[in-house]
C-alpha atoms as a PDB file:
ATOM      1  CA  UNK A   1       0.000   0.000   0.000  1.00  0.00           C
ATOM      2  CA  UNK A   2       1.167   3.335  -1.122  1.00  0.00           C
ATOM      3  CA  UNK A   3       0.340   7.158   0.128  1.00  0.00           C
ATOM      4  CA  UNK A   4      -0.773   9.180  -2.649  1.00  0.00           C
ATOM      5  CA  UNK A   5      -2.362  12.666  -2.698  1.00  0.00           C
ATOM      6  CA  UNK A   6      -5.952  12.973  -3.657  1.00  0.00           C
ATOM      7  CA  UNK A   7      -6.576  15.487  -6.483  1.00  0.00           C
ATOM      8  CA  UNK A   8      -9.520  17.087  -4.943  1.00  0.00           C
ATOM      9  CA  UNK A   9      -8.499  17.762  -1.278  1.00  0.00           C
ATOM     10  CA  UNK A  10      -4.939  17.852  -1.298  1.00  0.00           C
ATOM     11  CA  UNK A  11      -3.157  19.106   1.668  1.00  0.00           C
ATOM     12  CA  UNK A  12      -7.088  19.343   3.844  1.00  0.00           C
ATOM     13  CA  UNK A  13      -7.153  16.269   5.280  1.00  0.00           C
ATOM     14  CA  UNK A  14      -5.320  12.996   5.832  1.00  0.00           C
ATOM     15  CA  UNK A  15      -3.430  11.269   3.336  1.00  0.00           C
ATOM     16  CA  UNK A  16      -5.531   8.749   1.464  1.00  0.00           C
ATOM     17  CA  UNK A  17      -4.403   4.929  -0.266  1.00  0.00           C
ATOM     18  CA  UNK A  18      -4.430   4.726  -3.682  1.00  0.00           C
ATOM     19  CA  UNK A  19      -7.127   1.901  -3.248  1.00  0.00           C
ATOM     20  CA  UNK A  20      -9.582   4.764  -2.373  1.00  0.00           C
ATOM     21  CA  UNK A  21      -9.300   6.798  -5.293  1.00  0.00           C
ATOM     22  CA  UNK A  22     -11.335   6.316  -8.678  1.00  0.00           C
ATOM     23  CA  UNK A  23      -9.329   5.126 -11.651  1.00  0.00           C
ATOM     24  CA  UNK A  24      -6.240   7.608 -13.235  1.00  0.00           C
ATOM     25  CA  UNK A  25      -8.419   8.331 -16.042  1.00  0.00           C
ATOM     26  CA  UNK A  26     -11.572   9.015 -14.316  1.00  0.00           C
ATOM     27  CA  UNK A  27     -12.943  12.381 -13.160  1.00  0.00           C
ATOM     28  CA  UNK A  28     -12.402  12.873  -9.134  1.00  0.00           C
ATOM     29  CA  UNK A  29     -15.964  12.856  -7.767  1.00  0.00           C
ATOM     30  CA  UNK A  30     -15.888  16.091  -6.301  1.00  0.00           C
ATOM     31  CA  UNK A  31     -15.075  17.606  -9.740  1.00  0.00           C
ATOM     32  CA  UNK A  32     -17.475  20.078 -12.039  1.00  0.00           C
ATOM     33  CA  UNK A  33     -16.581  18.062 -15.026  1.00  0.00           C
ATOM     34  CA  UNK A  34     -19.632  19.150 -16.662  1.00  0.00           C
ATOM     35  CA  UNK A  35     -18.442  22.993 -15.874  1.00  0.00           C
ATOM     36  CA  UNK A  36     -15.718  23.898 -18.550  1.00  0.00           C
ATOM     37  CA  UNK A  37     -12.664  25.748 -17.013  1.00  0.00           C
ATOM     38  CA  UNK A  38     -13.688  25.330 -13.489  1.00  0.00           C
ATOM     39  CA  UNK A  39     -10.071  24.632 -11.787  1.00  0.00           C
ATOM     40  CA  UNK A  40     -11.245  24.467  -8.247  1.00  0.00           C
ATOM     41  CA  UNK A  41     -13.753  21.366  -7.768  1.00  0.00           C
ATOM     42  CA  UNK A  42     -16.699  22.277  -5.478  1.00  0.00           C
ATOM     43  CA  UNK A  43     -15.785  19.907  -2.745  1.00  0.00           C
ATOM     44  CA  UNK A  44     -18.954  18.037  -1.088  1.00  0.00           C
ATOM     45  CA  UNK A  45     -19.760  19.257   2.726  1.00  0.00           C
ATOM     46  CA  UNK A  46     -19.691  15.431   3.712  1.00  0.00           C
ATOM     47  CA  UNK A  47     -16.309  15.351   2.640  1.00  0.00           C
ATOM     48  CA  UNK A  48     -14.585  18.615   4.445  1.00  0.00           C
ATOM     49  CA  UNK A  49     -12.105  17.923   7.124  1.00  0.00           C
ATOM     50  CA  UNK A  50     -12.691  19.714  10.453  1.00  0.00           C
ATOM     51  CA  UNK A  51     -11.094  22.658   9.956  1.00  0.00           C
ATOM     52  CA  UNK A  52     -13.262  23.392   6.349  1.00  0.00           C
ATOM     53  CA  UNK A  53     -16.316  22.000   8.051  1.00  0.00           C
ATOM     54  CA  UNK A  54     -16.005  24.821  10.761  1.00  0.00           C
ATOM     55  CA  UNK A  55     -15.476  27.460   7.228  1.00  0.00           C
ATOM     56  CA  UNK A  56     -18.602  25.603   5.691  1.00  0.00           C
ATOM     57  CA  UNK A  57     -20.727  26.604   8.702  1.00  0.00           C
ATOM     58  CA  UNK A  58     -19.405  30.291   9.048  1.00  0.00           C
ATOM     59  CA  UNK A  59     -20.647  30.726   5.345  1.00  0.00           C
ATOM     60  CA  UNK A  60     -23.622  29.101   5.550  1.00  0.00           C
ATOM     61  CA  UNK A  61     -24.903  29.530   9.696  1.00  0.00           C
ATOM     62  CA  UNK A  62     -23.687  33.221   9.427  1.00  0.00           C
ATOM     63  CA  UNK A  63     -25.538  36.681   9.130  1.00  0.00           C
ATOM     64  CA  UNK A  64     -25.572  35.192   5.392  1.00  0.00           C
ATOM     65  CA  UNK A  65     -28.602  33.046   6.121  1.00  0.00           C
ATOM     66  CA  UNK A  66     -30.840  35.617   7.909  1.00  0.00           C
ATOM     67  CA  UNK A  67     -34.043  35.091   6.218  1.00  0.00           C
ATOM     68  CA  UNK A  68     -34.457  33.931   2.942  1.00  0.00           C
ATOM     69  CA  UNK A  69     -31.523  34.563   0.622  1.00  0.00           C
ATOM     70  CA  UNK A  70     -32.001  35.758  -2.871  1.00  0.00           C
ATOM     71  CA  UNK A  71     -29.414  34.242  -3.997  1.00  0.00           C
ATOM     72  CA  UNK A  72     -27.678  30.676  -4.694  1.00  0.00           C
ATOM     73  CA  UNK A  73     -24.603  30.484  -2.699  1.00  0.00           C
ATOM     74  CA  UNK A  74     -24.792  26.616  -2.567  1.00  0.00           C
ATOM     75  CA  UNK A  75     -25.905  24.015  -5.190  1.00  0.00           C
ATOM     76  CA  UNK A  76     -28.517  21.197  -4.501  1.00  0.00           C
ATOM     77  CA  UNK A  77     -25.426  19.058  -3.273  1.00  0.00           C
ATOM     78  CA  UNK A  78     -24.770  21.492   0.032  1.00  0.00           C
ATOM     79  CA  UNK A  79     -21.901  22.519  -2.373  1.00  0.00           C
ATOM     80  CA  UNK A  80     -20.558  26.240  -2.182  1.00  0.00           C
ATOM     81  CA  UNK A  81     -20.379  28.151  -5.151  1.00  0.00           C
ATOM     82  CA  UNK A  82     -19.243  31.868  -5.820  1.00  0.00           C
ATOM     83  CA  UNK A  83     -15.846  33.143  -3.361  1.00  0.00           C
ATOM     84  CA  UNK A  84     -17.071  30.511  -0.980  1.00  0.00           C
ATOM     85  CA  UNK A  85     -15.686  27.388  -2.562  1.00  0.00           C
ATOM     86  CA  UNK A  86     -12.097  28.462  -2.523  1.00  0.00           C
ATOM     87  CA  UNK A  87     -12.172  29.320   1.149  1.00  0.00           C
ATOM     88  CA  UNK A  88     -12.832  25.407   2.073  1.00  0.00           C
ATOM     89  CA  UNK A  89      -9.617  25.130   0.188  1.00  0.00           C
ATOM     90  CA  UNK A  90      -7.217  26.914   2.469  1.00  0.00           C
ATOM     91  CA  UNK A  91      -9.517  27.243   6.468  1.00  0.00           C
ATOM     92  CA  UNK A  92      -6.192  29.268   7.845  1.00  0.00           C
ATOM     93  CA  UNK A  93      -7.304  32.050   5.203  1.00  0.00           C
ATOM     94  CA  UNK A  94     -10.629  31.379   4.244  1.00  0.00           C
ATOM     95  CA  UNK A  95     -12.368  31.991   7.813  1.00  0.00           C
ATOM     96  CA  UNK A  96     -10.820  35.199   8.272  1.00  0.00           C
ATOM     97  CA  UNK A  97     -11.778  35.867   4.959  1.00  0.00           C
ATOM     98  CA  UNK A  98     -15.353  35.126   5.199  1.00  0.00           C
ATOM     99  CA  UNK A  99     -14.953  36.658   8.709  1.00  0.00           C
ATOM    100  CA  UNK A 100     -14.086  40.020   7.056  1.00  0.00           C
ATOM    101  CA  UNK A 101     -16.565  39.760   4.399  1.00  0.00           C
ATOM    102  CA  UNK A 102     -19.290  39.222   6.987  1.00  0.00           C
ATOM    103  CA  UNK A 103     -17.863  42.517   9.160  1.00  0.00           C
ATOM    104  CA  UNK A 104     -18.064  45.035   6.181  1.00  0.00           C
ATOM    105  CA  UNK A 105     -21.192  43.451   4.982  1.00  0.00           C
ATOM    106  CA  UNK A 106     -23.393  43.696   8.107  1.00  0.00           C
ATOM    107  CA  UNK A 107     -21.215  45.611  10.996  1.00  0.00           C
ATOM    108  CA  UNK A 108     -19.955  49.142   9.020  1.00  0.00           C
ATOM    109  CA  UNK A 109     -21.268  52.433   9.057  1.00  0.00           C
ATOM    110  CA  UNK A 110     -22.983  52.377   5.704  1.00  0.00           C
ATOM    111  CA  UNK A 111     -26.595  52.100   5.037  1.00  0.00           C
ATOM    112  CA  UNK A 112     -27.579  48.644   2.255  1.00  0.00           C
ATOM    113  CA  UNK A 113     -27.912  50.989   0.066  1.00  0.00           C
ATOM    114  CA  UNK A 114     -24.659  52.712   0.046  1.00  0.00           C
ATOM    115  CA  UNK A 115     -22.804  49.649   0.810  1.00  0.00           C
ATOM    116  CA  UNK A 116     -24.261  47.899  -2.256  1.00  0.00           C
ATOM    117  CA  UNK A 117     -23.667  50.676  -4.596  1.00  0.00           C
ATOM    118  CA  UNK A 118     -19.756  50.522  -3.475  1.00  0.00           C
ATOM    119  CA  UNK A 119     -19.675  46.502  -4.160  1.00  0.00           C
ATOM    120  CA  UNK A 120     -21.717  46.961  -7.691  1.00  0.00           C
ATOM    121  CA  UNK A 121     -18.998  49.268  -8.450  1.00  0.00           C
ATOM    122  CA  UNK A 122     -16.143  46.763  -7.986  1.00  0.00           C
ATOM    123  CA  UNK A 123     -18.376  43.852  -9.634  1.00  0.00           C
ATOM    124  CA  UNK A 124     -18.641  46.045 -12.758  1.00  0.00           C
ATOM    125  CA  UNK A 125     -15.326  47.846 -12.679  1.00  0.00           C
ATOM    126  CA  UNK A 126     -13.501  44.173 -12.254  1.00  0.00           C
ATOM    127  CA  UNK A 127     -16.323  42.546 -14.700  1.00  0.00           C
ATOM    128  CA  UNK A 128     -16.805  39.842 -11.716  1.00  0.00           C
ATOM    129  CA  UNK A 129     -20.503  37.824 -12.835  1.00  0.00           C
ATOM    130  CA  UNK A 130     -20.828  36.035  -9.540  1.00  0.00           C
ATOM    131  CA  UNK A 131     -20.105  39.175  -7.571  1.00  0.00           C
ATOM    132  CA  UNK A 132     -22.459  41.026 -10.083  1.00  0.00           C
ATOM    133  CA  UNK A 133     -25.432  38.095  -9.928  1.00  0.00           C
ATOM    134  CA  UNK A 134     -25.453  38.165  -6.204  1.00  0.00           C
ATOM    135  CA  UNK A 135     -24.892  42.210  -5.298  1.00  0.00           C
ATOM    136  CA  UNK A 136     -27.342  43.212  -8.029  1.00  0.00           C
ATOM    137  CA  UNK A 137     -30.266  40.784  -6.311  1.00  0.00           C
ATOM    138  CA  UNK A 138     -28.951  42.440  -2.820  1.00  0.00           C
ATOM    139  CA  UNK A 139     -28.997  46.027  -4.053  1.00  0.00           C
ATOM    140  CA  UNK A 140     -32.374  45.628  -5.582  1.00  0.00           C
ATOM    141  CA  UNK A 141     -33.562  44.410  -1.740  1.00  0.00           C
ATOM    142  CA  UNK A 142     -31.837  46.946  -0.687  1.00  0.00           C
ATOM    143  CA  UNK A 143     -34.019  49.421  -2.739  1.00  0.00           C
ATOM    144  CA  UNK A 144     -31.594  50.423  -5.831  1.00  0.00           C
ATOM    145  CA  UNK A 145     -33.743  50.717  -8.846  1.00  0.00           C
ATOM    146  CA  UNK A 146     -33.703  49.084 -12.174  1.00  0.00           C
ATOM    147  CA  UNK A 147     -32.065  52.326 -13.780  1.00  0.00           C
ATOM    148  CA  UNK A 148     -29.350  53.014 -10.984  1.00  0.00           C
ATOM    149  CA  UNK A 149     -28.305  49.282 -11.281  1.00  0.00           C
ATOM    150  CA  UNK A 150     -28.525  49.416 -14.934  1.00  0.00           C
ATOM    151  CA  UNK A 151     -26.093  52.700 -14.888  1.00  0.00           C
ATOM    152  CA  UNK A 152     -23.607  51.038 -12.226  1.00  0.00           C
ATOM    153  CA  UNK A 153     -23.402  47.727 -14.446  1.00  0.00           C
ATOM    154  CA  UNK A 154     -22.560  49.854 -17.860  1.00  0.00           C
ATOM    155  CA  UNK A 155     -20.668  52.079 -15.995  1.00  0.00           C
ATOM    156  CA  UNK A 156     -22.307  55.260 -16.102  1.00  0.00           C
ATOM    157  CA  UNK A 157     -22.789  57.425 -13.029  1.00  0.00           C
ATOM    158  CA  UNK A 158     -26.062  56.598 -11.780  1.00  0.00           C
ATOM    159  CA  UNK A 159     -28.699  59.734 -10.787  1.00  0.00           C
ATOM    160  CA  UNK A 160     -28.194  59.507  -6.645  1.00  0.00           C
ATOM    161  CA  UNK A 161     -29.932  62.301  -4.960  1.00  0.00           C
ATOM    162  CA  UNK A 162     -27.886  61.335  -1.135  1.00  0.00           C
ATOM    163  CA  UNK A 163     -24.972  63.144  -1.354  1.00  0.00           C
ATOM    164  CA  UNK A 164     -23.729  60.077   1.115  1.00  0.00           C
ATOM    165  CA  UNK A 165     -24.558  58.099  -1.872  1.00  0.00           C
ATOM    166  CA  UNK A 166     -22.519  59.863  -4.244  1.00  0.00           C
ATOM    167  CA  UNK A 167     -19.685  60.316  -2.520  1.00  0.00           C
ATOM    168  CA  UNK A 168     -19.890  56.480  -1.625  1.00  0.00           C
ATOM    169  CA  UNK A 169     -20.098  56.120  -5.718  1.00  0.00           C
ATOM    170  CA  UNK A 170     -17.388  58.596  -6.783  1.00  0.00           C
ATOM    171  CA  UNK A 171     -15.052  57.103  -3.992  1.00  0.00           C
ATOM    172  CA  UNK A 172     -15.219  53.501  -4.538  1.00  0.00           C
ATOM    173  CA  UNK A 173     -15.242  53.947  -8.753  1.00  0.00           C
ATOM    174  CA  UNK A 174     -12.090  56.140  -8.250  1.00  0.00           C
ATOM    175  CA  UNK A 175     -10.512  53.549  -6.191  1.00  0.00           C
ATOM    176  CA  UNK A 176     -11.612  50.482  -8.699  1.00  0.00           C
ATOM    177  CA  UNK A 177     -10.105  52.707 -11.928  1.00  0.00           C
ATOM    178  CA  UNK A 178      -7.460  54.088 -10.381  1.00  0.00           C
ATOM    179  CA  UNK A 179      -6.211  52.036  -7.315  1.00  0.00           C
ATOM    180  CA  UNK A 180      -5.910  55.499  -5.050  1.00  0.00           C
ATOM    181  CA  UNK A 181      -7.903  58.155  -4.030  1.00  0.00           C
ATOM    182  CA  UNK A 182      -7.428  62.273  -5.243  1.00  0.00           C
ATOM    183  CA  UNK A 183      -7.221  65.066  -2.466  1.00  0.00           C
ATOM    184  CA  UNK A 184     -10.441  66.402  -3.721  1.00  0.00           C
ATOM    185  CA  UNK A 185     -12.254  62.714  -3.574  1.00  0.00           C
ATOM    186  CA  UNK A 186     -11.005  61.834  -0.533  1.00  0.00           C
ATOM    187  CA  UNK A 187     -11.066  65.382   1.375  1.00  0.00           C
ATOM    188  CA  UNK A 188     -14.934  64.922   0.634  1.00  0.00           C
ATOM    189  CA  UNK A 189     -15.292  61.438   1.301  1.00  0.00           C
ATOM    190  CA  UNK A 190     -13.897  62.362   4.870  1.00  0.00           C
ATOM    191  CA  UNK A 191     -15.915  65.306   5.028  1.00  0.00           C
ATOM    192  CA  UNK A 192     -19.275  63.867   4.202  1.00  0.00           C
ATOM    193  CA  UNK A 193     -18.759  60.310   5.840  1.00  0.00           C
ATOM    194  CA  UNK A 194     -15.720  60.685   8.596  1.00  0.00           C
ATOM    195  CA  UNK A 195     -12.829  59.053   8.417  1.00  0.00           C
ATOM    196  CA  UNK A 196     -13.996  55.820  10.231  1.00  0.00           C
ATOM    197  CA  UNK A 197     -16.107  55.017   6.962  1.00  0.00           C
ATOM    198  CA  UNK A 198     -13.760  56.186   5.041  1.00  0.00           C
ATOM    199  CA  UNK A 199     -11.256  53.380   6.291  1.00  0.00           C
ATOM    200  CA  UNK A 200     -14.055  50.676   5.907  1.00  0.00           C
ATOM    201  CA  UNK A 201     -15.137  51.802   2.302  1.00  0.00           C
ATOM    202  CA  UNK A 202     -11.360  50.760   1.533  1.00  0.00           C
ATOM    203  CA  UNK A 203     -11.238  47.757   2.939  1.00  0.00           C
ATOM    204  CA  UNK A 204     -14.773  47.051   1.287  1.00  0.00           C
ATOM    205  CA  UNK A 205     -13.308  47.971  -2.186  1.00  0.00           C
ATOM    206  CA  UNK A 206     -10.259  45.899  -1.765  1.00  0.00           C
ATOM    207  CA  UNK A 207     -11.696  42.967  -0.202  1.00  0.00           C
ATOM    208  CA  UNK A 208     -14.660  42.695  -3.060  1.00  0.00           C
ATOM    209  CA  UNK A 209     -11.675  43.431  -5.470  1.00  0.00           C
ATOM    210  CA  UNK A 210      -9.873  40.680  -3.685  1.00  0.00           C
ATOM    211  CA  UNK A 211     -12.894  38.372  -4.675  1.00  0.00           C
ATOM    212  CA  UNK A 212     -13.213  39.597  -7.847  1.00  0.00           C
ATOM    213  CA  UNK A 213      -9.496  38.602  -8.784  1.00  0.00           C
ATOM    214  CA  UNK A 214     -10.255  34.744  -6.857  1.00  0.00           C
ATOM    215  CA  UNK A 215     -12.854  34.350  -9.131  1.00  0.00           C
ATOM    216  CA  UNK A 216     -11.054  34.762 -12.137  1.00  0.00           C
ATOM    217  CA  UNK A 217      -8.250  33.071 -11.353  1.00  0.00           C
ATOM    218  CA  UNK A 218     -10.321  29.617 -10.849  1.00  0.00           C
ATOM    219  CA  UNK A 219     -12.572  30.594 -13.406  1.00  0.00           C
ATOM    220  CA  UNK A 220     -15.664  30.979 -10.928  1.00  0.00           C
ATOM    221  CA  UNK A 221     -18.574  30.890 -13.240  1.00  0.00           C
ATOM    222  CA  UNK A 222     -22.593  31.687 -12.625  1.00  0.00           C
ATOM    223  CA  UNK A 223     -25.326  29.164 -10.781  1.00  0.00           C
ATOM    224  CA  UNK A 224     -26.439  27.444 -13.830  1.00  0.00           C
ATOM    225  CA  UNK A 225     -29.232  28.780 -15.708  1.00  0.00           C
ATOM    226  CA  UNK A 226     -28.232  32.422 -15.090  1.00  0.00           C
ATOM    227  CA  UNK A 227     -27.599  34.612 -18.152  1.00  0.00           C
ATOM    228  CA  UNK A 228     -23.894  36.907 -18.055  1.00  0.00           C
ATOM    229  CA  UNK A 229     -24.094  40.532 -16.938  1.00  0.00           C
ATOM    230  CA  UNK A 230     -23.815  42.438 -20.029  1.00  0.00           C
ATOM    231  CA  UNK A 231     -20.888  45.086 -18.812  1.00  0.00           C
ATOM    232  CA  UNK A 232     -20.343  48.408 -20.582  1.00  0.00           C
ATOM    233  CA  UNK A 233     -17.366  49.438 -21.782  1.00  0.00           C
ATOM    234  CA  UNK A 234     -16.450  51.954 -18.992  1.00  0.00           C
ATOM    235  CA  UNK A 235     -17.779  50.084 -16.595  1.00  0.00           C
END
Protein backbone atom coordinates (compact mmCIF):
# COMPACT_ATOMS: atom_id res chain seq x y z
CA UNK A 1 0.00 0.00 0.00
CA UNK A 2 1.17 3.34 -1.12
CA UNK A 3 0.34 7.16 0.13
CA UNK A 4 -0.77 9.18 -2.65
CA UNK A 5 -2.36 12.67 -2.70
CA UNK A 6 -5.95 12.97 -3.66
CA UNK A 7 -6.58 15.49 -6.48
CA UNK A 8 -9.52 17.09 -4.94
CA UNK A 9 -8.50 17.76 -1.28
CA UNK A 10 -4.94 17.85 -1.30
CA UNK A 11 -3.16 19.11 1.67
CA UNK A 12 -7.09 19.34 3.84
CA UNK A 13 -7.15 16.27 5.28
CA UNK A 14 -5.32 13.00 5.83
CA UNK A 15 -3.43 11.27 3.34
CA UNK A 16 -5.53 8.75 1.46
CA UNK A 17 -4.40 4.93 -0.27
CA UNK A 18 -4.43 4.73 -3.68
CA UNK A 19 -7.13 1.90 -3.25
CA UNK A 20 -9.58 4.76 -2.37
CA UNK A 21 -9.30 6.80 -5.29
CA UNK A 22 -11.33 6.32 -8.68
CA UNK A 23 -9.33 5.13 -11.65
CA UNK A 24 -6.24 7.61 -13.23
CA UNK A 25 -8.42 8.33 -16.04
CA UNK A 26 -11.57 9.01 -14.32
CA UNK A 27 -12.94 12.38 -13.16
CA UNK A 28 -12.40 12.87 -9.13
CA UNK A 29 -15.96 12.86 -7.77
CA UNK A 30 -15.89 16.09 -6.30
CA UNK A 31 -15.07 17.61 -9.74
CA UNK A 32 -17.48 20.08 -12.04
CA UNK A 33 -16.58 18.06 -15.03
CA UNK A 34 -19.63 19.15 -16.66
CA UNK A 35 -18.44 22.99 -15.87
CA UNK A 36 -15.72 23.90 -18.55
CA UNK A 37 -12.66 25.75 -17.01
CA UNK A 38 -13.69 25.33 -13.49
CA UNK A 39 -10.07 24.63 -11.79
CA UNK A 40 -11.25 24.47 -8.25
CA UNK A 41 -13.75 21.37 -7.77
CA UNK A 42 -16.70 22.28 -5.48
CA UNK A 43 -15.78 19.91 -2.75
CA UNK A 44 -18.95 18.04 -1.09
CA UNK A 45 -19.76 19.26 2.73
CA UNK A 46 -19.69 15.43 3.71
CA UNK A 47 -16.31 15.35 2.64
CA UNK A 48 -14.58 18.62 4.44
CA UNK A 49 -12.11 17.92 7.12
CA UNK A 50 -12.69 19.71 10.45
CA UNK A 51 -11.09 22.66 9.96
CA UNK A 52 -13.26 23.39 6.35
CA UNK A 53 -16.32 22.00 8.05
CA UNK A 54 -16.01 24.82 10.76
CA UNK A 55 -15.48 27.46 7.23
CA UNK A 56 -18.60 25.60 5.69
CA UNK A 57 -20.73 26.60 8.70
CA UNK A 58 -19.41 30.29 9.05
CA UNK A 59 -20.65 30.73 5.34
CA UNK A 60 -23.62 29.10 5.55
CA UNK A 61 -24.90 29.53 9.70
CA UNK A 62 -23.69 33.22 9.43
CA UNK A 63 -25.54 36.68 9.13
CA UNK A 64 -25.57 35.19 5.39
CA UNK A 65 -28.60 33.05 6.12
CA UNK A 66 -30.84 35.62 7.91
CA UNK A 67 -34.04 35.09 6.22
CA UNK A 68 -34.46 33.93 2.94
CA UNK A 69 -31.52 34.56 0.62
CA UNK A 70 -32.00 35.76 -2.87
CA UNK A 71 -29.41 34.24 -4.00
CA UNK A 72 -27.68 30.68 -4.69
CA UNK A 73 -24.60 30.48 -2.70
CA UNK A 74 -24.79 26.62 -2.57
CA UNK A 75 -25.90 24.01 -5.19
CA UNK A 76 -28.52 21.20 -4.50
CA UNK A 77 -25.43 19.06 -3.27
CA UNK A 78 -24.77 21.49 0.03
CA UNK A 79 -21.90 22.52 -2.37
CA UNK A 80 -20.56 26.24 -2.18
CA UNK A 81 -20.38 28.15 -5.15
CA UNK A 82 -19.24 31.87 -5.82
CA UNK A 83 -15.85 33.14 -3.36
CA UNK A 84 -17.07 30.51 -0.98
CA UNK A 85 -15.69 27.39 -2.56
CA UNK A 86 -12.10 28.46 -2.52
CA UNK A 87 -12.17 29.32 1.15
CA UNK A 88 -12.83 25.41 2.07
CA UNK A 89 -9.62 25.13 0.19
CA UNK A 90 -7.22 26.91 2.47
CA UNK A 91 -9.52 27.24 6.47
CA UNK A 92 -6.19 29.27 7.85
CA UNK A 93 -7.30 32.05 5.20
CA UNK A 94 -10.63 31.38 4.24
CA UNK A 95 -12.37 31.99 7.81
CA UNK A 96 -10.82 35.20 8.27
CA UNK A 97 -11.78 35.87 4.96
CA UNK A 98 -15.35 35.13 5.20
CA UNK A 99 -14.95 36.66 8.71
CA UNK A 100 -14.09 40.02 7.06
CA UNK A 101 -16.56 39.76 4.40
CA UNK A 102 -19.29 39.22 6.99
CA UNK A 103 -17.86 42.52 9.16
CA UNK A 104 -18.06 45.03 6.18
CA UNK A 105 -21.19 43.45 4.98
CA UNK A 106 -23.39 43.70 8.11
CA UNK A 107 -21.21 45.61 11.00
CA UNK A 108 -19.95 49.14 9.02
CA UNK A 109 -21.27 52.43 9.06
CA UNK A 110 -22.98 52.38 5.70
CA UNK A 111 -26.60 52.10 5.04
CA UNK A 112 -27.58 48.64 2.26
CA UNK A 113 -27.91 50.99 0.07
CA UNK A 114 -24.66 52.71 0.05
CA UNK A 115 -22.80 49.65 0.81
CA UNK A 116 -24.26 47.90 -2.26
CA UNK A 117 -23.67 50.68 -4.60
CA UNK A 118 -19.76 50.52 -3.48
CA UNK A 119 -19.68 46.50 -4.16
CA UNK A 120 -21.72 46.96 -7.69
CA UNK A 121 -19.00 49.27 -8.45
CA UNK A 122 -16.14 46.76 -7.99
CA UNK A 123 -18.38 43.85 -9.63
CA UNK A 124 -18.64 46.05 -12.76
CA UNK A 125 -15.33 47.85 -12.68
CA UNK A 126 -13.50 44.17 -12.25
CA UNK A 127 -16.32 42.55 -14.70
CA UNK A 128 -16.81 39.84 -11.72
CA UNK A 129 -20.50 37.82 -12.84
CA UNK A 130 -20.83 36.03 -9.54
CA UNK A 131 -20.10 39.18 -7.57
CA UNK A 132 -22.46 41.03 -10.08
CA UNK A 133 -25.43 38.09 -9.93
CA UNK A 134 -25.45 38.16 -6.20
CA UNK A 135 -24.89 42.21 -5.30
CA UNK A 136 -27.34 43.21 -8.03
CA UNK A 137 -30.27 40.78 -6.31
CA UNK A 138 -28.95 42.44 -2.82
CA UNK A 139 -29.00 46.03 -4.05
CA UNK A 140 -32.37 45.63 -5.58
CA UNK A 141 -33.56 44.41 -1.74
CA UNK A 142 -31.84 46.95 -0.69
CA UNK A 143 -34.02 49.42 -2.74
CA UNK A 144 -31.59 50.42 -5.83
CA UNK A 145 -33.74 50.72 -8.85
CA UNK A 146 -33.70 49.08 -12.17
CA UNK A 147 -32.07 52.33 -13.78
CA UNK A 148 -29.35 53.01 -10.98
CA UNK A 149 -28.31 49.28 -11.28
CA UNK A 150 -28.52 49.42 -14.93
CA UNK A 151 -26.09 52.70 -14.89
CA UNK A 152 -23.61 51.04 -12.23
CA UNK A 153 -23.40 47.73 -14.45
CA UNK A 154 -22.56 49.85 -17.86
CA UNK A 155 -20.67 52.08 -15.99
CA UNK A 156 -22.31 55.26 -16.10
CA UNK A 157 -22.79 57.42 -13.03
CA UNK A 158 -26.06 56.60 -11.78
CA UNK A 159 -28.70 59.73 -10.79
CA UNK A 160 -28.19 59.51 -6.65
CA UNK A 161 -29.93 62.30 -4.96
CA UNK A 162 -27.89 61.34 -1.13
CA UNK A 163 -24.97 63.14 -1.35
CA UNK A 164 -23.73 60.08 1.12
CA UNK A 165 -24.56 58.10 -1.87
CA UNK A 166 -22.52 59.86 -4.24
CA UNK A 167 -19.68 60.32 -2.52
CA UNK A 168 -19.89 56.48 -1.63
CA UNK A 169 -20.10 56.12 -5.72
CA UNK A 170 -17.39 58.60 -6.78
CA UNK A 171 -15.05 57.10 -3.99
CA UNK A 172 -15.22 53.50 -4.54
CA UNK A 173 -15.24 53.95 -8.75
CA UNK A 174 -12.09 56.14 -8.25
CA UNK A 175 -10.51 53.55 -6.19
CA UNK A 176 -11.61 50.48 -8.70
CA UNK A 177 -10.10 52.71 -11.93
CA UNK A 178 -7.46 54.09 -10.38
CA UNK A 179 -6.21 52.04 -7.32
CA UNK A 180 -5.91 55.50 -5.05
CA UNK A 181 -7.90 58.16 -4.03
CA UNK A 182 -7.43 62.27 -5.24
CA UNK A 183 -7.22 65.07 -2.47
CA UNK A 184 -10.44 66.40 -3.72
CA UNK A 185 -12.25 62.71 -3.57
CA UNK A 186 -11.00 61.83 -0.53
CA UNK A 187 -11.07 65.38 1.37
CA UNK A 188 -14.93 64.92 0.63
CA UNK A 189 -15.29 61.44 1.30
CA UNK A 190 -13.90 62.36 4.87
CA UNK A 191 -15.92 65.31 5.03
CA UNK A 192 -19.28 63.87 4.20
CA UNK A 193 -18.76 60.31 5.84
CA UNK A 194 -15.72 60.68 8.60
CA UNK A 195 -12.83 59.05 8.42
CA UNK A 196 -14.00 55.82 10.23
CA UNK A 197 -16.11 55.02 6.96
CA UNK A 198 -13.76 56.19 5.04
CA UNK A 199 -11.26 53.38 6.29
CA UNK A 200 -14.06 50.68 5.91
CA UNK A 201 -15.14 51.80 2.30
CA UNK A 202 -11.36 50.76 1.53
CA UNK A 203 -11.24 47.76 2.94
CA UNK A 204 -14.77 47.05 1.29
CA UNK A 205 -13.31 47.97 -2.19
CA UNK A 206 -10.26 45.90 -1.77
CA UNK A 207 -11.70 42.97 -0.20
CA UNK A 208 -14.66 42.70 -3.06
CA UNK A 209 -11.67 43.43 -5.47
CA UNK A 210 -9.87 40.68 -3.68
CA UNK A 211 -12.89 38.37 -4.67
CA UNK A 212 -13.21 39.60 -7.85
CA UNK A 213 -9.50 38.60 -8.78
CA UNK A 214 -10.25 34.74 -6.86
CA UNK A 215 -12.85 34.35 -9.13
CA UNK A 216 -11.05 34.76 -12.14
CA UNK A 217 -8.25 33.07 -11.35
CA UNK A 218 -10.32 29.62 -10.85
CA UNK A 219 -12.57 30.59 -13.41
CA UNK A 220 -15.66 30.98 -10.93
CA UNK A 221 -18.57 30.89 -13.24
CA UNK A 222 -22.59 31.69 -12.63
CA UNK A 223 -25.33 29.16 -10.78
CA UNK A 224 -26.44 27.44 -13.83
CA UNK A 225 -29.23 28.78 -15.71
CA UNK A 226 -28.23 32.42 -15.09
CA UNK A 227 -27.60 34.61 -18.15
CA UNK A 228 -23.89 36.91 -18.05
CA UNK A 229 -24.09 40.53 -16.94
CA UNK A 230 -23.82 42.44 -20.03
CA UNK A 231 -20.89 45.09 -18.81
CA UNK A 232 -20.34 48.41 -20.58
CA UNK A 233 -17.37 49.44 -21.78
CA UNK A 234 -16.45 51.95 -18.99
CA UNK A 235 -17.78 50.08 -16.60
Amino acid sequence: MRWVIDPVNAGLGDPVTDDALPPRDAEPADSDSGREGVRLPLLRPGLLSEEQREVYEAVTGGPRRDGPSPIRYMDDEGRLLGPFNAMLYSPAVGMPLQELGAALRFRTAFTKREREIAILVVAAGHRAPYEWYAHERIGRRAGLTEDELDALRTGVAPVLADVRERVVYEAARQMVVDGDLSDPVYTEAVATLGRAAVVELVALVGYYSALALQMRVFRVGLPEGEPEPQFGQDA
